[in-house]
C-alpha atoms as a PDB file:
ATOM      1  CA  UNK A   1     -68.148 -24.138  52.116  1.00  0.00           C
ATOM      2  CA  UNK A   2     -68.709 -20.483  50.733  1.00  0.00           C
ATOM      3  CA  UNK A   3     -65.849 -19.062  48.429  1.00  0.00           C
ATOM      4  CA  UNK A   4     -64.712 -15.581  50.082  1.00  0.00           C
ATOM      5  CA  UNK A   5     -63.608 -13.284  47.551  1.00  0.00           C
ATOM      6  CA  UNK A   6     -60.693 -11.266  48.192  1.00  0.00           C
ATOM      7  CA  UNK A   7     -60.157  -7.727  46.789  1.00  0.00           C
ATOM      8  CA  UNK A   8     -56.903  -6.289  46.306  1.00  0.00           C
ATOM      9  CA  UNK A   9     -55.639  -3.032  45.751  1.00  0.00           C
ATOM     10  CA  UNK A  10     -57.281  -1.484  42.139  1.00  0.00           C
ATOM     11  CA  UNK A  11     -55.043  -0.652  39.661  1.00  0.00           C
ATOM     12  CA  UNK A  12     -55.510   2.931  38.170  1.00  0.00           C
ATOM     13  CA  UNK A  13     -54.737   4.408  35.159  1.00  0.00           C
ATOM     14  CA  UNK A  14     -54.533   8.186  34.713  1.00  0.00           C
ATOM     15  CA  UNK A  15     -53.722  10.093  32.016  1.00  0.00           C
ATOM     16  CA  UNK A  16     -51.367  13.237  32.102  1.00  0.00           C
ATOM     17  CA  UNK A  17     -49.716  15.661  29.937  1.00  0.00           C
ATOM     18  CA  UNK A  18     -46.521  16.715  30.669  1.00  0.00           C
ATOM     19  CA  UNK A  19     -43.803  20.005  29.499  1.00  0.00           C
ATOM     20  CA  UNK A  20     -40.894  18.360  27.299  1.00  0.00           C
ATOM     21  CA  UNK A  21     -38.258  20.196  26.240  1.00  0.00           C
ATOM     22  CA  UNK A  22     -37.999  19.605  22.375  1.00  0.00           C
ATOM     23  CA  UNK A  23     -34.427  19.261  20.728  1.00  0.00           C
ATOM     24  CA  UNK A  24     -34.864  19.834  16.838  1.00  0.00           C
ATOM     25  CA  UNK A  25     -32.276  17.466  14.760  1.00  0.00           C
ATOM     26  CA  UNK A  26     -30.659  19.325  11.823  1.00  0.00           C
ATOM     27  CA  UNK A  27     -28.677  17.429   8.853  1.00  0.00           C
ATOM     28  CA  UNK A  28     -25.251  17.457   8.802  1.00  0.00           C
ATOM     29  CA  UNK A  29     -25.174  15.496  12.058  1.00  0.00           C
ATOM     30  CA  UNK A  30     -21.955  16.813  12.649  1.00  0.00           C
ATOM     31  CA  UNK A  31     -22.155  20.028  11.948  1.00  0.00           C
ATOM     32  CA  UNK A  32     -25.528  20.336  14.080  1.00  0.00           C
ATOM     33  CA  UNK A  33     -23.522  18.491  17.267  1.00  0.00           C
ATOM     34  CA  UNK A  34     -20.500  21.004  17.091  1.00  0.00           C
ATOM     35  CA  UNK A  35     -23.266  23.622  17.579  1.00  0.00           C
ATOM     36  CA  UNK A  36     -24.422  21.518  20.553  1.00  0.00           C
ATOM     37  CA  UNK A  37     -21.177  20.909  22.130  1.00  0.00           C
ATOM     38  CA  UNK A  38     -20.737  24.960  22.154  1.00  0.00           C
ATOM     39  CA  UNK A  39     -24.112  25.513  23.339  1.00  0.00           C
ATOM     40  CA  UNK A  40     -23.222  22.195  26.286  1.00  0.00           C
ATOM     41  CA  UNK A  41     -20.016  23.853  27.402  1.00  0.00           C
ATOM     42  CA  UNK A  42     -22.049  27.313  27.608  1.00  0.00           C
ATOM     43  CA  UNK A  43     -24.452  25.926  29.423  1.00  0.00           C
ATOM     44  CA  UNK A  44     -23.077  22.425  31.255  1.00  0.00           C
ATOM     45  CA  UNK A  45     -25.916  21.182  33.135  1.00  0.00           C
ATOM     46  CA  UNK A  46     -28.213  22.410  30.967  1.00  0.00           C
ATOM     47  CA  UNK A  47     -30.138  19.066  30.178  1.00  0.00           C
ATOM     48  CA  UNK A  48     -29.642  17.594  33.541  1.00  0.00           C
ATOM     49  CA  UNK A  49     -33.126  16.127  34.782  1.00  0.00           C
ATOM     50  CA  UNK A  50     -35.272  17.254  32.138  1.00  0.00           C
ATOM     51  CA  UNK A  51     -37.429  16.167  29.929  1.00  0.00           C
ATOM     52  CA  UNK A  52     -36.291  15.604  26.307  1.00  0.00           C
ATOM     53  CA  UNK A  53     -37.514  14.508  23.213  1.00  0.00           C
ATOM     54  CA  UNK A  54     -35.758  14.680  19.924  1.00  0.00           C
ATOM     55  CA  UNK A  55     -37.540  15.938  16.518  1.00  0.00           C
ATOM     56  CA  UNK A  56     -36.076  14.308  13.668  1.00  0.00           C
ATOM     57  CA  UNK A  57     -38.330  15.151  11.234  1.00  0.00           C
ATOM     58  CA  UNK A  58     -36.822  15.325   7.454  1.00  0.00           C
ATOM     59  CA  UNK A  59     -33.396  14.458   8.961  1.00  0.00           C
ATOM     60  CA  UNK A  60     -33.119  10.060   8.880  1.00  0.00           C
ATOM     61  CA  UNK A  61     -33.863   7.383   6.390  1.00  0.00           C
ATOM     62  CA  UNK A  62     -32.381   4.665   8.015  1.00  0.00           C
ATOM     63  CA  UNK A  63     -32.883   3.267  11.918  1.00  0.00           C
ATOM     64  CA  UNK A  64     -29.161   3.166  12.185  1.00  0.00           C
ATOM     65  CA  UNK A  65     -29.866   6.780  11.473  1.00  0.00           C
ATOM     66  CA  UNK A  66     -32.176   7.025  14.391  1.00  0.00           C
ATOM     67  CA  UNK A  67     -29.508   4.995  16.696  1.00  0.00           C
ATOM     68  CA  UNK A  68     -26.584   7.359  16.426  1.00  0.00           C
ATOM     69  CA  UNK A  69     -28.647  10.513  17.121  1.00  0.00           C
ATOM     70  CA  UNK A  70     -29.784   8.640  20.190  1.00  0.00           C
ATOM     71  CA  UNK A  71     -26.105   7.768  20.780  1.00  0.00           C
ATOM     72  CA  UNK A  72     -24.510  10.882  20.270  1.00  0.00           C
ATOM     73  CA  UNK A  73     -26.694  12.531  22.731  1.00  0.00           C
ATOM     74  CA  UNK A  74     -26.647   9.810  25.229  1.00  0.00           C
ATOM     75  CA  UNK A  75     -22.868  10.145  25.244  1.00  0.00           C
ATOM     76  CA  UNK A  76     -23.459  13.830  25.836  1.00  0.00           C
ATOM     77  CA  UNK A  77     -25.706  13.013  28.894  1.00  0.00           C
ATOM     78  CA  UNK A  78     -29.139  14.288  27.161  1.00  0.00           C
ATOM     79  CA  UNK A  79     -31.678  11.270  28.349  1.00  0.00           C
ATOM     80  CA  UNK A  80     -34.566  11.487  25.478  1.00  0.00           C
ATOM     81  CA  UNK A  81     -37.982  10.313  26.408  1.00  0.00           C
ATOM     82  CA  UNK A  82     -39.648  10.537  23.241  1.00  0.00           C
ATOM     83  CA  UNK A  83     -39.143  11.011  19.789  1.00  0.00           C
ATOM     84  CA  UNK A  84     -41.118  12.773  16.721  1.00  0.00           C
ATOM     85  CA  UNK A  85     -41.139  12.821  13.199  1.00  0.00           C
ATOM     86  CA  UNK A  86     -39.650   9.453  12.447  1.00  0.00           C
ATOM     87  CA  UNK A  87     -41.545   6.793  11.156  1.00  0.00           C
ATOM     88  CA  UNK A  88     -42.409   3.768  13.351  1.00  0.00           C
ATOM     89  CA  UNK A  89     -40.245   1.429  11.064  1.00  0.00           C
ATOM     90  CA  UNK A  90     -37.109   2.922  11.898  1.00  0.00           C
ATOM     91  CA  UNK A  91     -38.074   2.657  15.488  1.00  0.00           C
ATOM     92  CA  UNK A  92     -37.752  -0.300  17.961  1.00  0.00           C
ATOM     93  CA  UNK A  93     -38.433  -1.679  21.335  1.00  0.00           C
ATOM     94  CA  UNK A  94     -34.886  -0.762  22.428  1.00  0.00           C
ATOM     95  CA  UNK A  95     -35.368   2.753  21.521  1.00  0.00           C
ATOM     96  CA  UNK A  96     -37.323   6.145  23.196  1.00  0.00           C
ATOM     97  CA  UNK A  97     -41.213   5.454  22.356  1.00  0.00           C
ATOM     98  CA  UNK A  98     -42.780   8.243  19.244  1.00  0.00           C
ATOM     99  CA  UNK A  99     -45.053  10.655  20.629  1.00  0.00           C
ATOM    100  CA  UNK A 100     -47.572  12.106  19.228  1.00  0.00           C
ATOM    101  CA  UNK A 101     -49.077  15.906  19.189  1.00  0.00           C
ATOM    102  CA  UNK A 102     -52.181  16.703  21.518  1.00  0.00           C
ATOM    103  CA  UNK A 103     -52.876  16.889  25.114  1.00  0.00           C
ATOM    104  CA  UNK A 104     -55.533  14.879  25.791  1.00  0.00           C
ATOM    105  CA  UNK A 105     -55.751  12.871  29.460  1.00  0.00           C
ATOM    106  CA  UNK A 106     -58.655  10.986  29.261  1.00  0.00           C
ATOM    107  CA  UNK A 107     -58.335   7.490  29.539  1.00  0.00           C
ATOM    108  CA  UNK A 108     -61.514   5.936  28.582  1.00  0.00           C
ATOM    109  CA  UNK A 109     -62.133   2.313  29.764  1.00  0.00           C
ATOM    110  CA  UNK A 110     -62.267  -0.521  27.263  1.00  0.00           C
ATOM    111  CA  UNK A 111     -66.465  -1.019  28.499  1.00  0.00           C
ATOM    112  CA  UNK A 112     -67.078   2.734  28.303  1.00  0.00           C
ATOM    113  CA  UNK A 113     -67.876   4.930  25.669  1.00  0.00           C
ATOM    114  CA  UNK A 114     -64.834   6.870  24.634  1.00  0.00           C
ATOM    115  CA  UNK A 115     -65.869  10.636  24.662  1.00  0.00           C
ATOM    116  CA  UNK A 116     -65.924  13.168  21.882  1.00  0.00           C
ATOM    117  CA  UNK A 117     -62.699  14.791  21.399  1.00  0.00           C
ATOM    118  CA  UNK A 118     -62.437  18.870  22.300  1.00  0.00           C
ATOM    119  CA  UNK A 119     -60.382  20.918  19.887  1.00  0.00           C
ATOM    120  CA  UNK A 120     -57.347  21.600  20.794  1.00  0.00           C
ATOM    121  CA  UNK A 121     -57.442  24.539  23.063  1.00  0.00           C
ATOM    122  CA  UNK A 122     -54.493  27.327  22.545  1.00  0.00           C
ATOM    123  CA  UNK A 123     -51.896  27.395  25.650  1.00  0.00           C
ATOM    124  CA  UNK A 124     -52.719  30.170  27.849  1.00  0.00           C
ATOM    125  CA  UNK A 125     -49.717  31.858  29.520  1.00  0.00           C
ATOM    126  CA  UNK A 126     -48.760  31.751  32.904  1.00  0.00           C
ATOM    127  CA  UNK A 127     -46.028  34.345  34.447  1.00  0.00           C
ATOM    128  CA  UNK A 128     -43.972  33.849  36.960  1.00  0.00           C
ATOM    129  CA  UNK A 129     -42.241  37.082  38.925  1.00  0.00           C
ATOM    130  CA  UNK A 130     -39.436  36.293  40.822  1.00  0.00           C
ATOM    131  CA  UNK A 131     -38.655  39.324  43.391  1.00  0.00           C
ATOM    132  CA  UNK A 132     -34.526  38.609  44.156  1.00  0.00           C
ATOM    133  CA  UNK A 133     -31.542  38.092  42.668  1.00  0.00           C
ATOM    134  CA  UNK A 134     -31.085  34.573  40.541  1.00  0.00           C
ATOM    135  CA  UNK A 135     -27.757  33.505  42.185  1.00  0.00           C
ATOM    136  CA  UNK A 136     -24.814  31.469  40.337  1.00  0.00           C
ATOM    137  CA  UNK A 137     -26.240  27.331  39.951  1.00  0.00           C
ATOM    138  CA  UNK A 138     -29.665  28.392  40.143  1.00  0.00           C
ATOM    139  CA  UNK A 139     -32.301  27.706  37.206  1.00  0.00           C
ATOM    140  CA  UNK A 140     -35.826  29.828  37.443  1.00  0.00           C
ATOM    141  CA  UNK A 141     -37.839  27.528  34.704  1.00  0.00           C
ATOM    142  CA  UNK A 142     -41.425  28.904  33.661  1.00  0.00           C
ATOM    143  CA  UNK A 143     -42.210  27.242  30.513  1.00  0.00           C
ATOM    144  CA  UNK A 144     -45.607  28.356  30.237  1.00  0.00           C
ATOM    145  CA  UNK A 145     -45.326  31.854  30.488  1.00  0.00           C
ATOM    146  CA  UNK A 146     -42.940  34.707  30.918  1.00  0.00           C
ATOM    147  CA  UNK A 147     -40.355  35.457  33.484  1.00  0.00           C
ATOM    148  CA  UNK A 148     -40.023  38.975  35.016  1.00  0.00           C
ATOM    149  CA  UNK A 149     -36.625  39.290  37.461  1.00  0.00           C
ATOM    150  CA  UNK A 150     -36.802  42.117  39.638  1.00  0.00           C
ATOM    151  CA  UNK A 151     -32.884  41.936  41.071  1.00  0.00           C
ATOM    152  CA  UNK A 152     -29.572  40.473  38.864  1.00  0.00           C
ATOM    153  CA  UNK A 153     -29.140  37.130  37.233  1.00  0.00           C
ATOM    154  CA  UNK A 154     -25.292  35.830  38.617  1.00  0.00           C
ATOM    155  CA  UNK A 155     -23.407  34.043  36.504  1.00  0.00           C
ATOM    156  CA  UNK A 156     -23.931  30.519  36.039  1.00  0.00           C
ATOM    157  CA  UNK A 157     -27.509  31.413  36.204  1.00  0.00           C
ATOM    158  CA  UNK A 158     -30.055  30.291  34.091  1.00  0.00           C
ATOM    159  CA  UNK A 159     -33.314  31.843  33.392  1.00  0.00           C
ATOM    160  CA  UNK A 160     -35.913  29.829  31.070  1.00  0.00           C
ATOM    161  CA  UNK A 161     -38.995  30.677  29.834  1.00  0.00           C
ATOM    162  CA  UNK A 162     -41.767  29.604  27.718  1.00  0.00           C
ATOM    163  CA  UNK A 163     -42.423  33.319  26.633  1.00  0.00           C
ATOM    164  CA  UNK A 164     -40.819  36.533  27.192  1.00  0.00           C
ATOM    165  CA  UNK A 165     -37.989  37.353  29.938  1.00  0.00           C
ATOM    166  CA  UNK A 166     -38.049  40.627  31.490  1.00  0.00           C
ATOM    167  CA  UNK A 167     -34.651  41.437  33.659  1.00  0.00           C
ATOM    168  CA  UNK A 168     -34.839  44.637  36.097  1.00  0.00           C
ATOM    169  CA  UNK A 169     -30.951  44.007  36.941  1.00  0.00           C
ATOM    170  CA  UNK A 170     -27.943  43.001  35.742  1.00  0.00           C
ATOM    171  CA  UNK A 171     -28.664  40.327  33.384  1.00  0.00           C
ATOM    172  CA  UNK A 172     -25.136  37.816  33.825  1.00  0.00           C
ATOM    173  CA  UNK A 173     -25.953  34.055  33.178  1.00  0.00           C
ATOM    174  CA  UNK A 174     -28.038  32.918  30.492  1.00  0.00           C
ATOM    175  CA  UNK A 175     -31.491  33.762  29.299  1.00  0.00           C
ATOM    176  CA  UNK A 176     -33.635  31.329  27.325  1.00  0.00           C
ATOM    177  CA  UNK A 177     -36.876  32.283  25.893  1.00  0.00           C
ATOM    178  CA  UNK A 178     -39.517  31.279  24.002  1.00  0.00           C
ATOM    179  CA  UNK A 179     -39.039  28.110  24.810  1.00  0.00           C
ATOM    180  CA  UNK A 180     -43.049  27.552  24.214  1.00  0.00           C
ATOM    181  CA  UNK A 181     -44.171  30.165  22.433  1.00  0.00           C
ATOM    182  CA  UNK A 182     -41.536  30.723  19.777  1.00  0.00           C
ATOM    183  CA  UNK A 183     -40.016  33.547  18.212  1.00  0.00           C
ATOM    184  CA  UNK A 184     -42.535  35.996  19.603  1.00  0.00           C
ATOM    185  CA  UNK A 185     -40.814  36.421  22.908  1.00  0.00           C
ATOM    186  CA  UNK A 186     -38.127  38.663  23.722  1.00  0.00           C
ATOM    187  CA  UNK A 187     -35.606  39.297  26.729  1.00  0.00           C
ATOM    188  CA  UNK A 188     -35.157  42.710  27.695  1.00  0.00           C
ATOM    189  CA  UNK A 189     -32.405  43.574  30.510  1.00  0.00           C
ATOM    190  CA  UNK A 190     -31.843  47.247  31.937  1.00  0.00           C
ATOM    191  CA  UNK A 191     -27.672  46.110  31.639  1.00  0.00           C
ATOM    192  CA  UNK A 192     -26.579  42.998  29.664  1.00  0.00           C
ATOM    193  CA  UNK A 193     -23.772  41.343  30.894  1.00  0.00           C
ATOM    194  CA  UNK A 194     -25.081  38.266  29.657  1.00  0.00           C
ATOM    195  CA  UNK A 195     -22.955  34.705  28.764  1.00  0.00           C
ATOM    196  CA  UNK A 196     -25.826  33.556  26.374  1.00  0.00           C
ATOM    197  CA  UNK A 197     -28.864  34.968  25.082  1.00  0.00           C
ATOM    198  CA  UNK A 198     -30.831  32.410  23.283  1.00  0.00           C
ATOM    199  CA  UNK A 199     -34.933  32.893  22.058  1.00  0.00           C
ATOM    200  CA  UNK A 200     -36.738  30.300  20.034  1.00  0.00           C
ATOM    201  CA  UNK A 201     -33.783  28.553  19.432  1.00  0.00           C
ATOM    202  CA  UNK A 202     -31.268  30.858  18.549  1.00  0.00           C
ATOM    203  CA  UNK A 203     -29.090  31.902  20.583  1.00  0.00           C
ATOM    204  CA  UNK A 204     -25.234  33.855  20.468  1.00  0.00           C
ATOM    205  CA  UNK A 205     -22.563  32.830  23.309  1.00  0.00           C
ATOM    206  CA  UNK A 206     -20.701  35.998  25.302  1.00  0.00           C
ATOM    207  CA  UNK A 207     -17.949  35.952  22.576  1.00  0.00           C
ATOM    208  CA  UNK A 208     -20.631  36.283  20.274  1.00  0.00           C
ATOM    209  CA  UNK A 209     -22.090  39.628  21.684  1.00  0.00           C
ATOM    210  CA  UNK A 210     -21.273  42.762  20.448  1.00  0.00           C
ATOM    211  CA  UNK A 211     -19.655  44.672  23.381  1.00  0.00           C
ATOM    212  CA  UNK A 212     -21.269  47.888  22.185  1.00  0.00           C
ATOM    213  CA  UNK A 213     -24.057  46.573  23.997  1.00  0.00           C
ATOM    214  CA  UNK A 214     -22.233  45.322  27.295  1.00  0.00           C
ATOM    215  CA  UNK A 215     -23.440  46.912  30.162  1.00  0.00           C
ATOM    216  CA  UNK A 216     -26.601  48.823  28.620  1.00  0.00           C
ATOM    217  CA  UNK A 217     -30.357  48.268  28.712  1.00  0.00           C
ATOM    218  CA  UNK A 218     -31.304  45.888  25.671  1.00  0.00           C
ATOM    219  CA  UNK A 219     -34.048  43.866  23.885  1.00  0.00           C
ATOM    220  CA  UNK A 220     -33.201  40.812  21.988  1.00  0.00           C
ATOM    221  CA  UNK A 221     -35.263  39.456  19.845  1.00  0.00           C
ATOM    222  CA  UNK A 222     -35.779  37.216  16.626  1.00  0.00           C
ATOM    223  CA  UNK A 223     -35.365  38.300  12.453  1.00  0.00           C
ATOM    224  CA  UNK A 224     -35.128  35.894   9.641  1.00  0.00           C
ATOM    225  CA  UNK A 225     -34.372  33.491  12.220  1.00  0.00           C
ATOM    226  CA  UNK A 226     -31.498  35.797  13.420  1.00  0.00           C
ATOM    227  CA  UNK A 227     -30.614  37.003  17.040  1.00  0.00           C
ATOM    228  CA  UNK A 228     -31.038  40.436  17.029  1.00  0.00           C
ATOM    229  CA  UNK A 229     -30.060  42.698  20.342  1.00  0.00           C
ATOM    230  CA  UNK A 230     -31.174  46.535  20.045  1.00  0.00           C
ATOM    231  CA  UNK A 231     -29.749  49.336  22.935  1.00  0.00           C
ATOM    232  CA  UNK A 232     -33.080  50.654  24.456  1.00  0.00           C
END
């Protein structure tokens, strides 16, 4: 009798680089999550759905270190995926896996030749223009680029970018940029009403806003790592 061989479905393997929202750790713990917990009731929601990992470089020695920064921000509803700048000793199976810089996707087989590596190739922005008002509960995300508005930004409305932000309105949720690209980006608004302003990181809540500059045209930007907002 002749054996039939069956085939089954193949298993593939693909690699793929995805955008993760980075969370840098700061030491005091507790000092760093009171600043969290303003910037969470600011912006509730904020971290729902996304893709998180946690930077802890310079900030743990131990792995119960590493545990109650994971549980603080689990209790706080902020799901990490990944973690940098800890050393794999402190890490275990339990925990979020470390990542590692780069976005490579090939996945070589184990019988082929694995293929010279590329440099690293800088990120080349994408903009997004969004022609309408950004109404309360609704998030325009555009993390590799910058966002232009052309209409208002309601409250409870959350504009993120990887670059600049550009506002031809009434700028009255919050505006995050430079998200990607750091403390190059700016937001500029032609009247700030705004309930947080926030680029590369740092950021000042409504009560934090000078109201000399309520209702004007502004650009915010970043000194010394300081938010600084300028009437145009």
């Amino acid at each position: 009798m002749n054996a039939v061989s069956q085939t089954g479905p193949s298993i593939r393997f693909r690699g793929r680089s995805f955008m993760a929202m980075t969370l840098v750790a700061d030491v005091p713990l507790e000092t760093w999550l009171v600043d969290f917990d303003v910037w969470l009731e600011r912006s509730p929601g904020f971290f729902t759905g996304r893709t998180v990992v946690l930077d802890l470089a310079d900030t743990v020695q131990s792995k119960a270190d590493v545990e109650r920064w994971i549980g603080e921000l689990a209790a706080r509803g902020v799901r990490l995926v990944g973690l940098e700048g800890v050393r794999p000793s402190l890490v275990d199976a339990a925990m979020p896996p470390i990542l590692r810089g780069g976005r490579d996707s090939a996945l070589p087989m184990a019988d082929a030749a694995a293929p010279p590596v590329e440099p690293r190739k800088p990120l080349e922005p994408v903009n997004m223009l969004v022609e309408r008002r950004v109404r309360s509960g609704q998030s325009i995300v555009c993390l590799e680029g910058d966002v232009t508005i052309i209409g208002s930004v309601g409250a409870g409305a959350e504009i993120i970018a990887g670059g600049s932000i550009h506002v031809y309105g009434t700028l009255s949720g919050r505006a995050i940029a430079g998200a990607t690209f750091g403390a190059s980006a700016q937001i500029f608004c032609t009247r700030l009403e705004a309930e947080l302003l926030a680029v590369d990181g740092t950021y000042r809540t409504a009560e934090d806003i000078d109201n000399a500059f309520r209702g004007k045209a502004v650009r915010v930007s970043t000194e010394d790592e300081t938010l600084k907002i300028t009437a145009l």
